[in-house]
Structures are given as C-alpha cells and as structure tokens.
Protein backbone atom coordinates (compact mmCIF):
# COMPACT_ATOMS: atom_id res chain seq x y z
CA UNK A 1 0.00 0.00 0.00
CA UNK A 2 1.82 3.16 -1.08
CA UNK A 3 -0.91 5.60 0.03
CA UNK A 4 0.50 6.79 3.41
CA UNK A 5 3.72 6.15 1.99
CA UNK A 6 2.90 9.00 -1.35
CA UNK A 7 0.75 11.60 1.45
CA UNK A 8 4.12 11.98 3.37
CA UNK A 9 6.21 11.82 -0.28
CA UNK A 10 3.76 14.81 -1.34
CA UNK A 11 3.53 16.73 1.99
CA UNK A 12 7.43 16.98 1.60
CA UNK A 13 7.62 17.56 -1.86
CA UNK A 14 5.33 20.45 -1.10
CA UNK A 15 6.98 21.87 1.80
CA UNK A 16 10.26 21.79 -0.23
CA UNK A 17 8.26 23.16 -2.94
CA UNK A 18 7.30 26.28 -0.67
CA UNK A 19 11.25 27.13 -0.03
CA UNK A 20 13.23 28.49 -3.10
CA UNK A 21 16.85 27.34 -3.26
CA UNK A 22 18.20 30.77 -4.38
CA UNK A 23 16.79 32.39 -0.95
CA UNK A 24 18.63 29.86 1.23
CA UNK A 25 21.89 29.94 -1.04
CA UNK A 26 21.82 33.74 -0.52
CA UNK A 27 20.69 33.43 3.20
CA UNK A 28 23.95 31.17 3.85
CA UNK A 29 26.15 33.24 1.60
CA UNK A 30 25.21 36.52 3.61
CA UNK A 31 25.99 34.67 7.23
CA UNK A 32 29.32 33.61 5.76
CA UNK A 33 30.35 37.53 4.86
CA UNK A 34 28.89 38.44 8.48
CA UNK A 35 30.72 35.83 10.07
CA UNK A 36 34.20 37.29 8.34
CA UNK A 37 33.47 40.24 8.93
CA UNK A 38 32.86 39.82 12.85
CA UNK A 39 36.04 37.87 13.18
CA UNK A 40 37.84 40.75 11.38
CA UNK A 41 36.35 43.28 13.83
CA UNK A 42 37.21 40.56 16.61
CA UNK A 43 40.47 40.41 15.44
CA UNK A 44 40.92 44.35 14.99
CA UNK A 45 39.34 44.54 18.76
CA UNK A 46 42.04 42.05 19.82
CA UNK A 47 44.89 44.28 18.54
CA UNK A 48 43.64 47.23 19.48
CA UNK A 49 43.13 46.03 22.94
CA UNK A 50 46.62 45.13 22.75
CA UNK A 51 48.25 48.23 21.89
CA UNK A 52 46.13 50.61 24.06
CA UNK A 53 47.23 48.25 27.25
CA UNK A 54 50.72 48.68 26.34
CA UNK A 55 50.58 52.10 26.13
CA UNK A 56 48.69 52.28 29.29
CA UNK A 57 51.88 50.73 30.72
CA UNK A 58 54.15 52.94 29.21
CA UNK A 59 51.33 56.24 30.29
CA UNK A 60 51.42 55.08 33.58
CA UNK A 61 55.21 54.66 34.11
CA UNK A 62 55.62 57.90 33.09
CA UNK A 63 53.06 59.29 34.76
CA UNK A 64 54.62 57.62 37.86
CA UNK A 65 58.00 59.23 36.91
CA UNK A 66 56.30 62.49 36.34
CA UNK A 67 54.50 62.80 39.52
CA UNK A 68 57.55 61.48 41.45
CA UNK A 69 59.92 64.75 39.61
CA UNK A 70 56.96 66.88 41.08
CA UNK A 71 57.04 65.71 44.81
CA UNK A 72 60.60 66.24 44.77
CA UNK A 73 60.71 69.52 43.27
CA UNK A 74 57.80 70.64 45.23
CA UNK A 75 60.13 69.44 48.49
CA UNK A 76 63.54 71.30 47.07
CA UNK A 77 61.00 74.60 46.42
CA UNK A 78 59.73 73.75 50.27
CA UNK A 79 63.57 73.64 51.43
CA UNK A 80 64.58 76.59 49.74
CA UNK A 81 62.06 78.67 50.87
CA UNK A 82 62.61 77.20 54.13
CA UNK A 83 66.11 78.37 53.98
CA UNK A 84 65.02 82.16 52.44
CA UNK A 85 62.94 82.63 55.70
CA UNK A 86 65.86 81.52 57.68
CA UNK A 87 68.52 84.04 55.71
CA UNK A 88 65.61 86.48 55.81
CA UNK A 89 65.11 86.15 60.02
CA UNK A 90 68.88 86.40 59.95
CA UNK A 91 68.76 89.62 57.84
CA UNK A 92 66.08 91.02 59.90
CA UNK A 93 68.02 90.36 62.73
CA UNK A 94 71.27 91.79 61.60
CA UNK A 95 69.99 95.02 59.99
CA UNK A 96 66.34 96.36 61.46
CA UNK A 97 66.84 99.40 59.83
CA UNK A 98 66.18 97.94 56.53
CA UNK A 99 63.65 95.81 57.22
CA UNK A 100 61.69 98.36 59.09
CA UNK A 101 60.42 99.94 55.73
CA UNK A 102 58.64 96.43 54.40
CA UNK A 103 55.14 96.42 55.68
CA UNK A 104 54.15 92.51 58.04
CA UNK A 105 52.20 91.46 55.34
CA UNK A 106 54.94 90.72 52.54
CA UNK A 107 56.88 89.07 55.38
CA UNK A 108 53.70 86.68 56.02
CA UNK A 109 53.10 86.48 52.12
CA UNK A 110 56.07 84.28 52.10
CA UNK A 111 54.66 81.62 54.05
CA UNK A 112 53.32 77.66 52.88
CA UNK A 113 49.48 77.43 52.61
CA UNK A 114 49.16 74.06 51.94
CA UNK A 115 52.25 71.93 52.52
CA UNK A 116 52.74 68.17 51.53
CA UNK A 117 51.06 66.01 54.10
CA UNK A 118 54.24 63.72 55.35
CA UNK A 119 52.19 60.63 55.05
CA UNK A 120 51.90 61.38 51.30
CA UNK A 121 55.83 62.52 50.92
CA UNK A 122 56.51 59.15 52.98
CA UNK A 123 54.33 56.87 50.51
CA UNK A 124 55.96 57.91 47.57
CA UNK A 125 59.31 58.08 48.55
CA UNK A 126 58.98 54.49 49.48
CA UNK A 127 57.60 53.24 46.38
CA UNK A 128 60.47 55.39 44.76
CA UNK A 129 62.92 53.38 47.28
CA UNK A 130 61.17 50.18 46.47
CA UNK A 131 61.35 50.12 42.37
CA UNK A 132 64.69 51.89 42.84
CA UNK A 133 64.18 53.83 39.76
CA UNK A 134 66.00 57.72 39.91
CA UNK A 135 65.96 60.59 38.53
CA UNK A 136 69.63 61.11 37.00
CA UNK A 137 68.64 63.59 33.63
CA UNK A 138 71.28 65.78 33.09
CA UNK A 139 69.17 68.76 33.34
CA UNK A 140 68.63 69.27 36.68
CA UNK A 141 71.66 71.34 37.27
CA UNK A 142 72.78 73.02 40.53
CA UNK A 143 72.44 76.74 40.42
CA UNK A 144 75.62 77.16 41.48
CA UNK A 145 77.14 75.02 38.63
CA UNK A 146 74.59 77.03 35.76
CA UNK A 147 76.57 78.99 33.91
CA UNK A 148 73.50 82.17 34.07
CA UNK A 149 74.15 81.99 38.07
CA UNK A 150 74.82 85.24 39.42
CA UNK A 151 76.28 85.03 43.12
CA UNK A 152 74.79 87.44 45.08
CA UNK A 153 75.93 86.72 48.33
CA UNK A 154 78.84 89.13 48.43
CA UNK A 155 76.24 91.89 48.16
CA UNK A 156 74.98 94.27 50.69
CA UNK A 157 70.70 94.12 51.36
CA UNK A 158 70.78 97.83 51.70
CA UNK A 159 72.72 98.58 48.46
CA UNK A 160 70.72 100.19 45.81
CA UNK A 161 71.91 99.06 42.82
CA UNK A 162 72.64 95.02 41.51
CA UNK A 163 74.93 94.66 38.91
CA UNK A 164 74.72 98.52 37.43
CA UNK A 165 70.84 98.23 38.23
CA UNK A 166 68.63 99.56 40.59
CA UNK A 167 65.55 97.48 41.97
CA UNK A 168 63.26 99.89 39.70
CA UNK A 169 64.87 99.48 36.76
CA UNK A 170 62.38 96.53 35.37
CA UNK A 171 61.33 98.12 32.74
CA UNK A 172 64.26 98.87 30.64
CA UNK A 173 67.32 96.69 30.36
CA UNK A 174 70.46 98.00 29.86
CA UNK A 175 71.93 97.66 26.17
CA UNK A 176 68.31 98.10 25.12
C-alpha cells in the first residue's frame, strides 16, 4: 500500500516546494560575509586592545615618573624657601633698619598654605625606594654650577643698585 507512503512523499515535496533554493543559497552566503566580517572586527578589537594596554603601561610609568619629579621639586622649592625665611630672620636680625620699611604682610606672604602632608611625601618616597628607579637627567643642574648663576651673596641688602641696576629698573634693560 503506497498511500501513506505517497501523502508523506507529497507533503514533503510540497513543503520543499514552498522554499526556493536561491533564498537559502543567498541566506547562507550573507551569514558567511557576516561571520568574516565579525572575526575581522574581533580580530581588529584584539589588537587594538593590545596596543592601548601597552601604552597604558608605558602612560602610567611615566606618569609615575612624572609625579615622582613633582614631589621632589615641590620638596627642594619647600627647602629653599625654608632656607630664604631663615637668611631672611637672619637679615632682619642683623639690619632692622632695613627691614623696618617692608610692611608685616609681605613678610607673612612668604609663608606655605598648603604643605605636603608627610604621610603622602613618605608613601611615595617608598615606592620610589622600592622600584629603585631615579631621577639622573642631566638637566637638573645646581644653580651654582649654571653657567647664568649670578652670586649674590657678596652683596649688601641695603645697596641700591645690583649689577649697574637699581631694583626699579624693570622696565628697561640696559643695552636696550
């Protein structure tokens, strides 16, 4: 007896019937260009990730190195202010008379509002001890040893005139 044996043959046939080959060929020829082209975006994502992470590492080490030069010049500015207040109370001390003209208020201007708080100076100068990495650039000179440095400690505070010029004498500089 073919009859159940031809109704599923023709229910098949028909349902075959219904889909056209052309549609599916195209169908399965348009996943195969989205599938390259999501492994070439997968693959462009993978380099990219790659590169920005290394230069995240470099960024960051010299951001590191950068932040480090500025704690340390911040605490050579500190010291050598440190030490102009000291020569200045010595000054003060030694001649009065001259500092008896410069109203309080430059004297206080002089001071630190906001210094370094030592638990932040102590945490990075630990890490700096601990990757024992330094700063050894040959441009961070000594003023003494730059050859534009002018010593001026031979000179009197009182005298009126530095080097041919007078304190008021900003405007114009000589040879001009």
């Amino acid at each position: 007896m073919d009859p159940p044996d031809s109704a599923s043959r023709v229910f098949c046939s028909r349902i075959l019937s219904m889909v056209n080959a052309d549609d599916v060929n195209a169908i399965i020829l348009a996943q195969k260009n989205m599938l390259d082209r999501f492994e070439k975006t997968n693959e462009m994502l993978l380099n990219f990730n790659n590169l920005s992470s290394a230069r995240l590492q470099q960024m960051s080490e010299r951001f590191l190195h950068h932040t480090r030069t500025l704690v340390e010049m911040k605490r050579d500015l500190d010291s050598i202010f440190r030490r102009i207040r000291t020569l200045k109370g010595k000054l003060a001390r030694q001649h009065p008379e001259a500092f008896s003209h410069i109203p309080e208020a430059s004297l206080l201007e002089d001071e630190d509002e906001d210094p370094i708080p030592p638990s932040t100076t102590t945490t990075i100068a630990t890490s700096e001890q601990s990757t024992g990495s330094c700063d050894t650039s040959p441009d961070t000179v000594s003023p003494s040893l730059s050859p534009g440095f002018e010593d001026l400690s031979h000179i009197r505070p009182g005298s009126p005139a530095i080097n041919g010029r007078s304190h008021t004498d900003d405007e114009e500089m000589p040879g001009e």
